[in-house]
Protein backbone atom coordinates (compact mmCIF):
# COMPACT_ATOMS: atom_id res chain seq x y z
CA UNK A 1 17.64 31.92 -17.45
CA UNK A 2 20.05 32.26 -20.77
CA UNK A 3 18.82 35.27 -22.22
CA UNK A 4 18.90 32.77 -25.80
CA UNK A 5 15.97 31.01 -24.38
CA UNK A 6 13.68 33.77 -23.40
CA UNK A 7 11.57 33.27 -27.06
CA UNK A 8 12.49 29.66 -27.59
CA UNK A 9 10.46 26.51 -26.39
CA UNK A 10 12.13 24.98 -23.41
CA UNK A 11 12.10 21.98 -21.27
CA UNK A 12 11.92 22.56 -17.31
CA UNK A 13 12.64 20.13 -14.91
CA UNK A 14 11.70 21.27 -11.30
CA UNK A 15 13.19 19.41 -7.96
CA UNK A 16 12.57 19.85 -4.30
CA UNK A 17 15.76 19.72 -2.37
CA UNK A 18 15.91 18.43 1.03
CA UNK A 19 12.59 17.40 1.44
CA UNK A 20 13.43 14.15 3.77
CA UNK A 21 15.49 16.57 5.98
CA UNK A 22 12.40 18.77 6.09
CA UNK A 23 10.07 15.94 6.86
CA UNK A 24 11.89 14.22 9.49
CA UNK A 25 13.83 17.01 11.19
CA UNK A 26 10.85 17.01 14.14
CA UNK A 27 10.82 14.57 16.60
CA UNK A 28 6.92 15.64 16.76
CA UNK A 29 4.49 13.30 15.29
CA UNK A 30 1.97 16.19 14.42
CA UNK A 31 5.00 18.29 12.84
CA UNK A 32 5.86 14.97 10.72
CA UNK A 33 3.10 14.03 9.56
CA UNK A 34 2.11 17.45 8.55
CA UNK A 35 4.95 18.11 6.64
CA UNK A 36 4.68 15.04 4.76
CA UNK A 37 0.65 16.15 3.84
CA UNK A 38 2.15 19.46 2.71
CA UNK A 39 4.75 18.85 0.17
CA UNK A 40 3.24 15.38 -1.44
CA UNK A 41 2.03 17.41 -4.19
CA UNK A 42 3.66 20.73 -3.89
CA UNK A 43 4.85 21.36 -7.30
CA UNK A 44 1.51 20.84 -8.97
CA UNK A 45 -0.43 22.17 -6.42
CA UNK A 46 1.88 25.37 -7.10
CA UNK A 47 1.37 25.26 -10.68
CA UNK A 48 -2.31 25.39 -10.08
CA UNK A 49 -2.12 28.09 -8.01
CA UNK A 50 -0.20 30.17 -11.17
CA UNK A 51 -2.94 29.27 -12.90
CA UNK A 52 -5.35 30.94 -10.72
CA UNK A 53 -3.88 33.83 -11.17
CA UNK A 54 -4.50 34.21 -14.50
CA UNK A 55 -7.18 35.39 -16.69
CA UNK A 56 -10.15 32.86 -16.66
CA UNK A 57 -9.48 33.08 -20.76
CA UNK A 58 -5.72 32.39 -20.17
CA UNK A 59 -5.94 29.18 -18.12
CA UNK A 60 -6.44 26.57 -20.62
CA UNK A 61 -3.55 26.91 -22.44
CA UNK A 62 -1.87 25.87 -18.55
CA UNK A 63 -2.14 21.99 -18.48
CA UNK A 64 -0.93 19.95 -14.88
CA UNK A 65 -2.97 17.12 -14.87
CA UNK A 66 -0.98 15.07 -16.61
CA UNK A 67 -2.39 11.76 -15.70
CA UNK A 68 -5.88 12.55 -18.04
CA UNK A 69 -4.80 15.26 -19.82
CA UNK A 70 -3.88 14.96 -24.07
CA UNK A 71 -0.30 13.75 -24.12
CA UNK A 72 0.12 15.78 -27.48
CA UNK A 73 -1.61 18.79 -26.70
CA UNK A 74 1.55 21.35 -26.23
CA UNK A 75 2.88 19.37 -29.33
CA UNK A 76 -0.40 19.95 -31.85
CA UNK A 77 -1.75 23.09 -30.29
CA UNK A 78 0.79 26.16 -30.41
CA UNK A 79 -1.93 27.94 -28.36
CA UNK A 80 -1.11 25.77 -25.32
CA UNK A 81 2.11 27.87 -23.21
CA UNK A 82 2.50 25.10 -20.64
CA UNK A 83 2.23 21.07 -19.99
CA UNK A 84 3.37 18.87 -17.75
CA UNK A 85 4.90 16.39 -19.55
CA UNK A 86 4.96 13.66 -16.06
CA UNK A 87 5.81 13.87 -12.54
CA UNK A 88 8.31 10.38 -11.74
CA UNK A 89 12.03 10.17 -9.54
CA UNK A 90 10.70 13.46 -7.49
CA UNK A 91 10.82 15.41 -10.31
CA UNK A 92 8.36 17.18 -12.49
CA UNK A 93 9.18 17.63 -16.39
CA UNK A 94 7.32 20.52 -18.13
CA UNK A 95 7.46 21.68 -21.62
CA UNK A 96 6.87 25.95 -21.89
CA UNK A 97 6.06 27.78 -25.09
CA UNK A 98 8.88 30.12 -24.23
CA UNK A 99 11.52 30.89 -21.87
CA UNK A 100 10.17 33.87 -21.09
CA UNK A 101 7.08 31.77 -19.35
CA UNK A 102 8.95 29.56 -17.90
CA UNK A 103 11.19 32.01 -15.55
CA UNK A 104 7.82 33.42 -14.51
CA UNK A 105 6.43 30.25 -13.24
CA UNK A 106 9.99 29.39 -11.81
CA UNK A 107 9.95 32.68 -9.84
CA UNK A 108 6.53 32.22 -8.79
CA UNK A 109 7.23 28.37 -7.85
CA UNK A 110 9.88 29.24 -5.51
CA UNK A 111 8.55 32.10 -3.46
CA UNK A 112 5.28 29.77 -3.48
CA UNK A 113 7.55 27.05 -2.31
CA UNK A 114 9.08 29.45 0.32
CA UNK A 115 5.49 30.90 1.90
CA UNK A 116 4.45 27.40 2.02
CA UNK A 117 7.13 25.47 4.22
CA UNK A 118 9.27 28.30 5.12
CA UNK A 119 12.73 26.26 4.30
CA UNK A 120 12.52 23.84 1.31
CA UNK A 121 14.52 24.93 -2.23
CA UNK A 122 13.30 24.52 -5.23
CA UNK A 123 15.89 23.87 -8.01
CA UNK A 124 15.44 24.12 -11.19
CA UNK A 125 16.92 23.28 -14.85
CA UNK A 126 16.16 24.17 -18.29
CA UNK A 127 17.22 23.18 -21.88
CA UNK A 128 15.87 24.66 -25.29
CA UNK A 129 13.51 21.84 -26.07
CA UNK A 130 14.39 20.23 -30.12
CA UNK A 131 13.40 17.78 -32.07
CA UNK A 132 14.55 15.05 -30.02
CA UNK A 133 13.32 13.74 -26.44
CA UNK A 134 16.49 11.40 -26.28
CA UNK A 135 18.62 14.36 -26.63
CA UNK A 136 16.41 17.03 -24.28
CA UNK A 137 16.26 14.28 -21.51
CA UNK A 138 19.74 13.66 -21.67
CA UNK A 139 20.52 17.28 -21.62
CA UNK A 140 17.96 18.41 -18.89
CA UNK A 141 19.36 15.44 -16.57
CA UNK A 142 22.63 17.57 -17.22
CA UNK A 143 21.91 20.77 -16.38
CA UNK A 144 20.07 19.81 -13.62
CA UNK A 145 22.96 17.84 -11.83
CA UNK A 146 25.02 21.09 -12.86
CA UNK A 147 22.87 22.96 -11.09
CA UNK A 148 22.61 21.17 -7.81
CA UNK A 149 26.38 21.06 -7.90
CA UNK A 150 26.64 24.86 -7.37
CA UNK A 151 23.58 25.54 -6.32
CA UNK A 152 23.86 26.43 -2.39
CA UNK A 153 21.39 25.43 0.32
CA UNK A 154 19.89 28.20 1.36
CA UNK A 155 18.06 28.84 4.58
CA UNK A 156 16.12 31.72 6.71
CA UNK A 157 18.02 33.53 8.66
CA UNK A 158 18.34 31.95 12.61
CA UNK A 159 17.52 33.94 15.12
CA UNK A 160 19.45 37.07 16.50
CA UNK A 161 21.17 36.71 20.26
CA UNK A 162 18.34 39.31 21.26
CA UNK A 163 15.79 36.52 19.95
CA UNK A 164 14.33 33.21 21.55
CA UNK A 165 14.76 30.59 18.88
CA UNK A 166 13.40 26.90 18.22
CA UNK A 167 15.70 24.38 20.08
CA UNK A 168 15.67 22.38 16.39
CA UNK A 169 15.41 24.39 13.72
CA UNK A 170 17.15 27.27 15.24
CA UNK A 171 14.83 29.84 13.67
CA UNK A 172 13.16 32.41 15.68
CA UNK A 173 10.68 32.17 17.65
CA UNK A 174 7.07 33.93 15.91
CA UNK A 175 4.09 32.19 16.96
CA UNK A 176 2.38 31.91 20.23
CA UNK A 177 -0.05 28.62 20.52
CA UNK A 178 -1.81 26.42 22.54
CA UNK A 179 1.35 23.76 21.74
CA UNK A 180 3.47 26.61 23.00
CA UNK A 181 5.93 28.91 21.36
CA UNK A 182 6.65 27.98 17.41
CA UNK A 183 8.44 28.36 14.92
CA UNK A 184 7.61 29.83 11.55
CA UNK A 185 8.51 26.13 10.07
CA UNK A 186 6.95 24.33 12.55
CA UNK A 187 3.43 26.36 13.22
CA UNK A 188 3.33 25.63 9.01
CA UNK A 189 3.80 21.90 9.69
CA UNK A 190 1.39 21.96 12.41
CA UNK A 191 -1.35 23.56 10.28
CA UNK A 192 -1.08 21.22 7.76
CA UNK A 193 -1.53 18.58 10.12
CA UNK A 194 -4.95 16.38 9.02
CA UNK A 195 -7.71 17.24 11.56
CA UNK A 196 -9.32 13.76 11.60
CA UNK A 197 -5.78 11.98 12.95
CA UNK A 198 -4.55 12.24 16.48
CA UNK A 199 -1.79 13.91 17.58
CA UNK A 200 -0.61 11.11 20.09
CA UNK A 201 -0.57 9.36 16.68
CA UNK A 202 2.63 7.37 16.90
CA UNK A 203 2.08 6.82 20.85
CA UNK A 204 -1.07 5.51 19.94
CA UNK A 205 1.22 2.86 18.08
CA UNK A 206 3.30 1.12 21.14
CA UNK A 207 2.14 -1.50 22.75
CA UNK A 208 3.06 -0.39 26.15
CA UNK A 209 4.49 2.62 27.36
CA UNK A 210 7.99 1.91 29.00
CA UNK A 211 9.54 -1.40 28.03
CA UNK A 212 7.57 -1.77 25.01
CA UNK A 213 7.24 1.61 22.82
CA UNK A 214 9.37 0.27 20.62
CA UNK A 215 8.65 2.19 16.83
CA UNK A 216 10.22 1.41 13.82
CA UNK A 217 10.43 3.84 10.62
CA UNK A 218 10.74 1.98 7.49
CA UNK A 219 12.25 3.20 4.18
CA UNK A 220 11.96 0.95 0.75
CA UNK A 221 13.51 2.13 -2.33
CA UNK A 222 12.74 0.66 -6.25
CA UNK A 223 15.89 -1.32 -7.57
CA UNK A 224 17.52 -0.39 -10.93
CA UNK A 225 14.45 2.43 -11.40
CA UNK A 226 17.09 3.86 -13.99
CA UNK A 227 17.85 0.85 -15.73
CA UNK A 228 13.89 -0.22 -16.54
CA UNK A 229 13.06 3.53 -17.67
CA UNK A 230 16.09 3.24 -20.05
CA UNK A 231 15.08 -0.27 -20.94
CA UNK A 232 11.33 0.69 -21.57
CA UNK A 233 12.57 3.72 -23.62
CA UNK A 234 14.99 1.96 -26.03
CA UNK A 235 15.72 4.45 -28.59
CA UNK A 236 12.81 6.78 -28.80
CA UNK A 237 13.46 10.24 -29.70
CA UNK A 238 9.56 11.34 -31.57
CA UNK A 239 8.71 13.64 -28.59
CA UNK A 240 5.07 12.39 -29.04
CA UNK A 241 5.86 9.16 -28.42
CA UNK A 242 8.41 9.53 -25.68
CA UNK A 243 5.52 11.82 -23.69
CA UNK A 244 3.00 8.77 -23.68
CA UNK A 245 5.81 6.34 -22.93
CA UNK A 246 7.24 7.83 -20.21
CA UNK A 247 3.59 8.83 -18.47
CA UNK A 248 3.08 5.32 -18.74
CA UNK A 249 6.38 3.65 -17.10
CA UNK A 250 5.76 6.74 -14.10
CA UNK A 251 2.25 5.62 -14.04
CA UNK A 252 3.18 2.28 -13.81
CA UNK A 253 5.75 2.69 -11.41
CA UNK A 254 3.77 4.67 -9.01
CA UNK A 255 0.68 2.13 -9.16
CA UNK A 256 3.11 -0.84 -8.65
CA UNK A 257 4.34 0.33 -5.56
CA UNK A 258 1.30 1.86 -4.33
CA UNK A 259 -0.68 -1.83 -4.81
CA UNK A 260 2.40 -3.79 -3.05
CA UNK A 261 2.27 -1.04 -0.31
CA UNK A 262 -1.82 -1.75 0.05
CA UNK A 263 -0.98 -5.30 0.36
CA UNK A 264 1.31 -4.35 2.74
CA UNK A 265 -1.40 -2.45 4.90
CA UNK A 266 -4.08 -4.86 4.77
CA UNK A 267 -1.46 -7.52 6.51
CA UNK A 268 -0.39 -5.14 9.11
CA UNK A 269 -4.17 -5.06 9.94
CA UNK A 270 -4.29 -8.67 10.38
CA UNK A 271 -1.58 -8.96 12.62
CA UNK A 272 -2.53 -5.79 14.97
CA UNK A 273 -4.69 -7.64 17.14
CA UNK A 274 -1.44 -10.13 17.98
CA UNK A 275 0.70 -6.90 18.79
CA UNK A 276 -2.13 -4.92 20.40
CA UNK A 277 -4.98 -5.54 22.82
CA UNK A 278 -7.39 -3.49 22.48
CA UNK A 279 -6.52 -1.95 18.90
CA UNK A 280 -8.34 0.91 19.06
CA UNK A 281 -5.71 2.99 16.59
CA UNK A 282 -3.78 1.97 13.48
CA UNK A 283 -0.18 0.74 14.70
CA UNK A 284 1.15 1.82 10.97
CA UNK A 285 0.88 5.51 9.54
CA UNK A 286 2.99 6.15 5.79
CA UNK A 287 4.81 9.64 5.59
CA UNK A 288 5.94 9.36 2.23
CA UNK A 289 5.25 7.21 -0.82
CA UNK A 290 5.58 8.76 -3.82
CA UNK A 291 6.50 6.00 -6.90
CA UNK A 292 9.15 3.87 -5.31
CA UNK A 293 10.32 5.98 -2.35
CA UNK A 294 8.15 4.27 0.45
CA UNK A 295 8.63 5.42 4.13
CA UNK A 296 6.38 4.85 7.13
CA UNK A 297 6.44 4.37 10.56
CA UNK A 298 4.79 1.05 12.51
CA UNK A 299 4.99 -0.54 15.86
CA UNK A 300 8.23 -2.33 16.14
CA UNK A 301 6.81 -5.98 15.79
CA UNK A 302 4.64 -4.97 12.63
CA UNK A 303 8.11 -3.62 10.43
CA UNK A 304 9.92 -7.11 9.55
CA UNK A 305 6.66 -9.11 8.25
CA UNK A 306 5.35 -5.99 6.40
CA UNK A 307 8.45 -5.35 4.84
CA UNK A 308 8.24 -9.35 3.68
CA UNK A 309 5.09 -9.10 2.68
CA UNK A 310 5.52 -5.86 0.48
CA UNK A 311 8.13 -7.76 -1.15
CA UNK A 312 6.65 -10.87 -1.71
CA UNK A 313 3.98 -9.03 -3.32
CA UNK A 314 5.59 -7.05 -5.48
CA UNK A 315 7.74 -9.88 -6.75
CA UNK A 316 4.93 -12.07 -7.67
CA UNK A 317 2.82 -9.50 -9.63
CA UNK A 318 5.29 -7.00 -11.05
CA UNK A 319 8.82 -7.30 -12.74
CA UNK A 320 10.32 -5.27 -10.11
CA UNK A 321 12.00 -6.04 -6.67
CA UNK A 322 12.97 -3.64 -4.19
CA UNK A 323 15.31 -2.84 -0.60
CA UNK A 324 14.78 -1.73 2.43
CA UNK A 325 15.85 -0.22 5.77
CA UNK A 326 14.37 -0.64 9.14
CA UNK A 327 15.34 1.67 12.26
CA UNK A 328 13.63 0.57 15.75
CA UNK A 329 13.74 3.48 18.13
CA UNK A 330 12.11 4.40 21.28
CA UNK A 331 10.55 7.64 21.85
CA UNK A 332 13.51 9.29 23.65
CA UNK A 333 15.50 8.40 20.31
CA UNK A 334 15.29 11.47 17.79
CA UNK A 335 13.14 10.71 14.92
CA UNK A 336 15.46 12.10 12.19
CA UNK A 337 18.31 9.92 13.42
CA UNK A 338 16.24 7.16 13.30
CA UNK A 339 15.41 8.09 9.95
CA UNK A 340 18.76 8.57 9.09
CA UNK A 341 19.62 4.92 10.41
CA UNK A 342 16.44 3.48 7.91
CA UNK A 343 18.10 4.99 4.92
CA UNK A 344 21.67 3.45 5.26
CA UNK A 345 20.41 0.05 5.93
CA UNK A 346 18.75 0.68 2.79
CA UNK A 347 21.61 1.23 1.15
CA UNK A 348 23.64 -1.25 2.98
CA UNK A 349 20.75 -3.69 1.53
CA UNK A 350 21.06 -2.59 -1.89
CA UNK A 351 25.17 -2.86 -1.86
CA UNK A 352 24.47 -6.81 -0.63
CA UNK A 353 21.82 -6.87 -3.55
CA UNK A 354 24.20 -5.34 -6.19
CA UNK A 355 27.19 -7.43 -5.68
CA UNK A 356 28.17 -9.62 -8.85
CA UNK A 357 27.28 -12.85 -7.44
CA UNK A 358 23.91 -12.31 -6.41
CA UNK A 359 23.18 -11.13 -9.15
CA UNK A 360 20.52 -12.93 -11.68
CA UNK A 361 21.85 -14.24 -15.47
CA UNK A 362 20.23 -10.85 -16.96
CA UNK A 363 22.08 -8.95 -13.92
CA UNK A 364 18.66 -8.36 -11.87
CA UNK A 365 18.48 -7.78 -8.17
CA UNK A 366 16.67 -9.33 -5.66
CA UNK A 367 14.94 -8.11 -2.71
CA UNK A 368 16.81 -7.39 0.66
CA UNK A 369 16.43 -5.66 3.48
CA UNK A 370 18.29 -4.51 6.61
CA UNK A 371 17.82 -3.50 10.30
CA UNK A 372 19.56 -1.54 12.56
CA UNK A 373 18.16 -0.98 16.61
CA UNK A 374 19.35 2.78 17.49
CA UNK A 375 20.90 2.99 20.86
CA UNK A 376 23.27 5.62 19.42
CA UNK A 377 22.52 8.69 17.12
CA UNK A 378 25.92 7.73 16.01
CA UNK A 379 24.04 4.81 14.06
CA UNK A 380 23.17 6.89 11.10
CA UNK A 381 26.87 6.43 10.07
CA UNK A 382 25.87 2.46 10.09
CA UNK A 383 29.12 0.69 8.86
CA UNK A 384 31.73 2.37 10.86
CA UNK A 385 29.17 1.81 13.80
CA UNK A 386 28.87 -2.08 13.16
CA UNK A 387 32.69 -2.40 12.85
CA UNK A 388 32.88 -0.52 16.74
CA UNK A 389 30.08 -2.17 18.26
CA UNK A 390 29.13 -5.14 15.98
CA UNK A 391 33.04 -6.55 15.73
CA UNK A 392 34.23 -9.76 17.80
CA UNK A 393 37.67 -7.80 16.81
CA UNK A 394 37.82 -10.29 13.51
CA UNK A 395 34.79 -10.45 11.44
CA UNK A 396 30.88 -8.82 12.32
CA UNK A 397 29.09 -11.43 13.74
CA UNK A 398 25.84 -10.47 12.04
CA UNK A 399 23.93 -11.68 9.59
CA UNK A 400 21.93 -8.79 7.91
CA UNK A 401 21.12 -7.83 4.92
CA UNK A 402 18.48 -10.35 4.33
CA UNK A 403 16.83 -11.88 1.33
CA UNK A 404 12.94 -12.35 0.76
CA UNK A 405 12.45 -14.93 -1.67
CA UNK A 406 9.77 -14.34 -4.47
CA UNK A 407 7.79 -16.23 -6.79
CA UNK A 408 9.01 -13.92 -9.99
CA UNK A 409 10.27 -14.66 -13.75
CA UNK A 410 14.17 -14.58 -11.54
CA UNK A 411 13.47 -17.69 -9.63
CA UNK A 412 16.99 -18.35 -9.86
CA UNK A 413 17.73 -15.27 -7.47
CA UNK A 414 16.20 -17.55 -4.92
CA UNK A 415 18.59 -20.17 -5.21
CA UNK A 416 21.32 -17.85 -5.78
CA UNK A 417 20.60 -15.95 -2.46
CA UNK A 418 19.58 -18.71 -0.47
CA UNK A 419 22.23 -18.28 2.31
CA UNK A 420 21.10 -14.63 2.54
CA UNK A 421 16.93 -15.83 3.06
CA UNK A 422 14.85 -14.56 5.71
CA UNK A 423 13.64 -18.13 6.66
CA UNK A 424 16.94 -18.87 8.17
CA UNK A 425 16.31 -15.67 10.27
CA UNK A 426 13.25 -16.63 11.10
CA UNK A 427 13.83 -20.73 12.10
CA UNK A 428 16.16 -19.02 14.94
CA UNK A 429 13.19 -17.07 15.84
CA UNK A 430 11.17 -19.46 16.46
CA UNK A 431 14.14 -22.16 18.31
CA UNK A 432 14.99 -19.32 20.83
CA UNK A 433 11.40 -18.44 21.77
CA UNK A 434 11.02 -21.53 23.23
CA UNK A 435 14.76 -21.07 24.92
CA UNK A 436 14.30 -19.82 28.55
CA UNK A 437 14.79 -16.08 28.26
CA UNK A 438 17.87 -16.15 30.17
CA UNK A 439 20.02 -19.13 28.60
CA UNK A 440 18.81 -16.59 24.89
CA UNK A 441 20.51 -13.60 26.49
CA UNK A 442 23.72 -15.13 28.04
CA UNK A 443 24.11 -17.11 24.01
CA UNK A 444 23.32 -13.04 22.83
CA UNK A 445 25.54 -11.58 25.41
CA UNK A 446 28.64 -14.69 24.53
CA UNK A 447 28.36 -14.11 20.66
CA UNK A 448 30.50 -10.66 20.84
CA UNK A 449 32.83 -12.08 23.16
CA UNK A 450 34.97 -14.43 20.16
CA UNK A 451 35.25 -17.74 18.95
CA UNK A 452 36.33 -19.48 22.29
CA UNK A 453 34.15 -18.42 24.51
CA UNK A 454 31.10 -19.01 21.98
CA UNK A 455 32.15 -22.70 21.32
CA UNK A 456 31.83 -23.32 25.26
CA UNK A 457 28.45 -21.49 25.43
CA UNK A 458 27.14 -23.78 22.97
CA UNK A 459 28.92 -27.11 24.39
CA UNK A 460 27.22 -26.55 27.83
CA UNK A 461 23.82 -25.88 26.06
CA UNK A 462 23.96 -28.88 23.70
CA UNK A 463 24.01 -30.66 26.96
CA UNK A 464 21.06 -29.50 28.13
CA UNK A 465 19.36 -30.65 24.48
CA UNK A 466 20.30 -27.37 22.47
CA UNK A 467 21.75 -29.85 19.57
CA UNK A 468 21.14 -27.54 16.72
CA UNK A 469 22.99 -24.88 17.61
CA UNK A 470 25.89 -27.50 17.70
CA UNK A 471 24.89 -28.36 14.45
CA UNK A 472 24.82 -25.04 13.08
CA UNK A 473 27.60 -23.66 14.80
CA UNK A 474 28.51 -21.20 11.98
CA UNK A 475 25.03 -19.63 11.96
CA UNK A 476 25.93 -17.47 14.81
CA UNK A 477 25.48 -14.27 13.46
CA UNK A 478 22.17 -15.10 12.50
CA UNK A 479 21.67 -16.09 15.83
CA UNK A 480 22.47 -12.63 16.83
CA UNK A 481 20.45 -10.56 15.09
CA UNK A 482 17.42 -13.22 15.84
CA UNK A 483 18.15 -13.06 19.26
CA UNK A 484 18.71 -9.19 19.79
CA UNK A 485 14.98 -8.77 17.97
CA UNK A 486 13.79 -11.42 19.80
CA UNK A 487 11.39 -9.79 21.66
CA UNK A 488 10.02 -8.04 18.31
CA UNK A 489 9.25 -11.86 16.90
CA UNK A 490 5.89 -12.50 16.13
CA UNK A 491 5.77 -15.77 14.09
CA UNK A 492 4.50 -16.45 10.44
CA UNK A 493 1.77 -15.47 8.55
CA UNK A 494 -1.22 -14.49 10.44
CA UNK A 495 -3.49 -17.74 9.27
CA UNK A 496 -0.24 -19.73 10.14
CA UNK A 497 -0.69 -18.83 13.94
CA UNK A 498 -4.14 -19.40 14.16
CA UNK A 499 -4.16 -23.09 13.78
């Protein structure tokens, strides 16, 4: 730290590094899983244990609960020396007395960061805190990118040629368990692993071993996050008010999402017993959702309706819309590939979703999603891969992203996006289910193959009384992507199919 702010008041922002590399590096469920248990709260949770290192007397000038606590405390009280000003984006914003305090708890932070998952960085950013929160913000946002610009990755050492090391991690070998030899990373991931789950957690999710243990791992991401915060802020520089402002857009952010993601859990429920019989296990399990960063993993026929359902909810009872990726992967497919593949359809989602033209009047997004089945670890690199295996040799004869149409104050999205909607997807669901199985494969199998030899395929099956895909001739690359998930179709809305 500038030796100029060692007895001024400062501003701190703090931000994990790599912490969806560190989550998803494993391809085991009970090293997953317990990595995302151990870092959901890991900044706090190492603030609090600064504070219980201190003198009883000293600890209540050390505020982190920042949800309950007085929003103007550190501002009306000179005895208070810390406060978390609010947790939101993955990073945590706290106001220090002095500088001096600060690079204490920094210090602390990251070796506490270090003994508690071995690999993750902590980075961190600091500005002398003024007058003005406009200004501070601004500045901490800054130093901050500054920061991660230079700052370099570091990681353990691997292990020596005389050593036995981890076949992923490359680290050396340290513990001896009943799950075999681990690790230093992994036996930490392990132990944080919750004891009432199983560990065959996500094979407790396929419906059938072999053909079907199909998984999917889902990422959703806010849209224009940035844009609403700055919106919601206007021109507010009074730190006072800018503290209870922005505690309540995080707040509100994170209980949005949360609600929608609920919503989204109670209709996975409903539809388990039409993917699985017995259920005896959920087919769903979330690994991160912290404000608008959503990820979980689901049996492959539960990921399309859930992610429709999320965002039909959260466009009907919120002002904001959101996009999503979906990777389906079997469980010989690594896990942080298919990861990987969840986040670029993501973004390939939100690049459909920013374009000018579908676009609202006010320049709102809508919600879209994309898929991507991972054959190839090469995936992860997702447009280059769709232009080599996706490519009649003209023009990708897919259809994705896709559009979920809401009920929202931007009902003219809907009409605006209407060529991109999900229902189109999901009328050539239902046509080809009741196709024999193997006139749907040969149409699948003729789509890649050009123009010419598609217009024959669908001459010979308008003969025998296929007439809509004559009729819709220039659907065909949603035909594809209906057709290559075919098998991961499982109609409408649960009370739909019961009738």
């Amino acid at each position: 730290m500038k030796s100029e702010l060692q007895k001024r008041e400062v501003l701190a922002m703090y931000d994990v590094r790599g912490i969806q590399d560190y989550i998803f590096k494993s391809n085991v469920a009970k090293e997953i899983v317990g990595a995302s248990e151990m870092i959901e709260k890991i900044v706090i949770d190492g603030l609090r244990k600064y504070i219980e290192g201190l003198k009883e007397s000293e600890r209540k000038a050390y505020m982190v609960d920042w949800k309950n606590d007085d929003p103007q405390a550190f501002l009306t009280d000179m005895s208070v020396q810390m406060q978390v000003m609010f947790v939101g984006g993955g990073n945590s914003y706290v106001l220090f007395r002095t500088g001096e305090e600060c690079q204490k708890v920094s210090r602390f932070l990251a070796k506490y960061l270090l003994n508690a998952t071995y690999s993750l960085n902590l980075a961190v950013a600091s500005v002398a805190k003024t007058n003005s929160y406009a200004d501070d913000y601004r500045a901490i946002n800054q130093e901050m990118t500054r920061i991660k610009a230079c700052m370099p990755l570091a990681q353990p050492m691997g292990a020596l040629p005389f050593m036995e090391a981890d076949s992923v991690t490359g680290y050396p070998i340290t513990f001896k368990t009943r799950d075999g030899y681990l690790c230093t990373e992994s036996k930490l991931k392990r132990d944080a692993f919750p004891e009432n789950e199983s560990e065959k957690i996500f094979d407790n999710m396929v419906t059938e071993k072999g053909d079907n243990s199909t998984l999917a791992v889902c990422h959703i991401d806010g849209n224009q996050m940035g844009i609403f915060i700055k919106n919601q802020m206007g021109n507010i520089t009074d730190y006072k008010q800018a503290i209870l402002t922005m505690r309540e857009i995080s707040q509100k952010i994170a209980d949005t999402f949360y609600q929608s993601f609920q919503e989204m859990v109670k209709y996975m429920d409903s539809l388990s017993s039409r993917v699985k019989k017995p259920v005896t296990n959920k087919l769903y399990r979330d690994i991160i959702v912290a404000g608008d960063d959503i990820t979980f993993v689901c049996n492959a026929k539960l990921a399309i309706p859930a992610i429709k359902r999320f965002m039909k909810y959260i466009g009907e009872y919120s002002d904001f819309s959101a996009c999503a990726g979906i990777a389906y992967f079997n469980s010989h497919f690594p896990f942080s590939d298919a990861y990987q593949v969840a986040e670029a359809c993501c973004e390939n989602a939100k690049e459909r979703a920013k374009e000018i033209e579908n676009r609202a009047a006010d320049g709102s997004i809508g919600n879209f999603f994309d898929f991507q089945i991972c054959t190839n670890i090469r995936a992860a690199n997702l447009k280059s891969y769709r232009n080599r295996h996706y490519s009649d040799g003209k023009n990708l004869f897919i259809g994705r992203p896709y559009y979920v149409p809401t009920v929202s104050r931007h009902a003219d999205l809907n009409t605006i996006n209407e060529k991109y909607s999900i229902e189109h997807l999901e009328y050539w669901w239902k046509l080809f289910s009741k196709m024999p199985r193997s006139k749907a494969k040969q149409l699948r199998n003729i789509i890649p193959m050009g123009q010419n030899a598609l217009v024959r395929k669908i001459s010979f099956l308008a003969s025998r009384g296929y007439t809509q895909l004559e009729n819709k001739r220039l659907d065909y690359p949603i035909w594809y992507d209906a057709l290559e998930t075919m098998d991961l179709f499982i109609g409408g809305d649960a009370d739909e199919n019961k009738n």
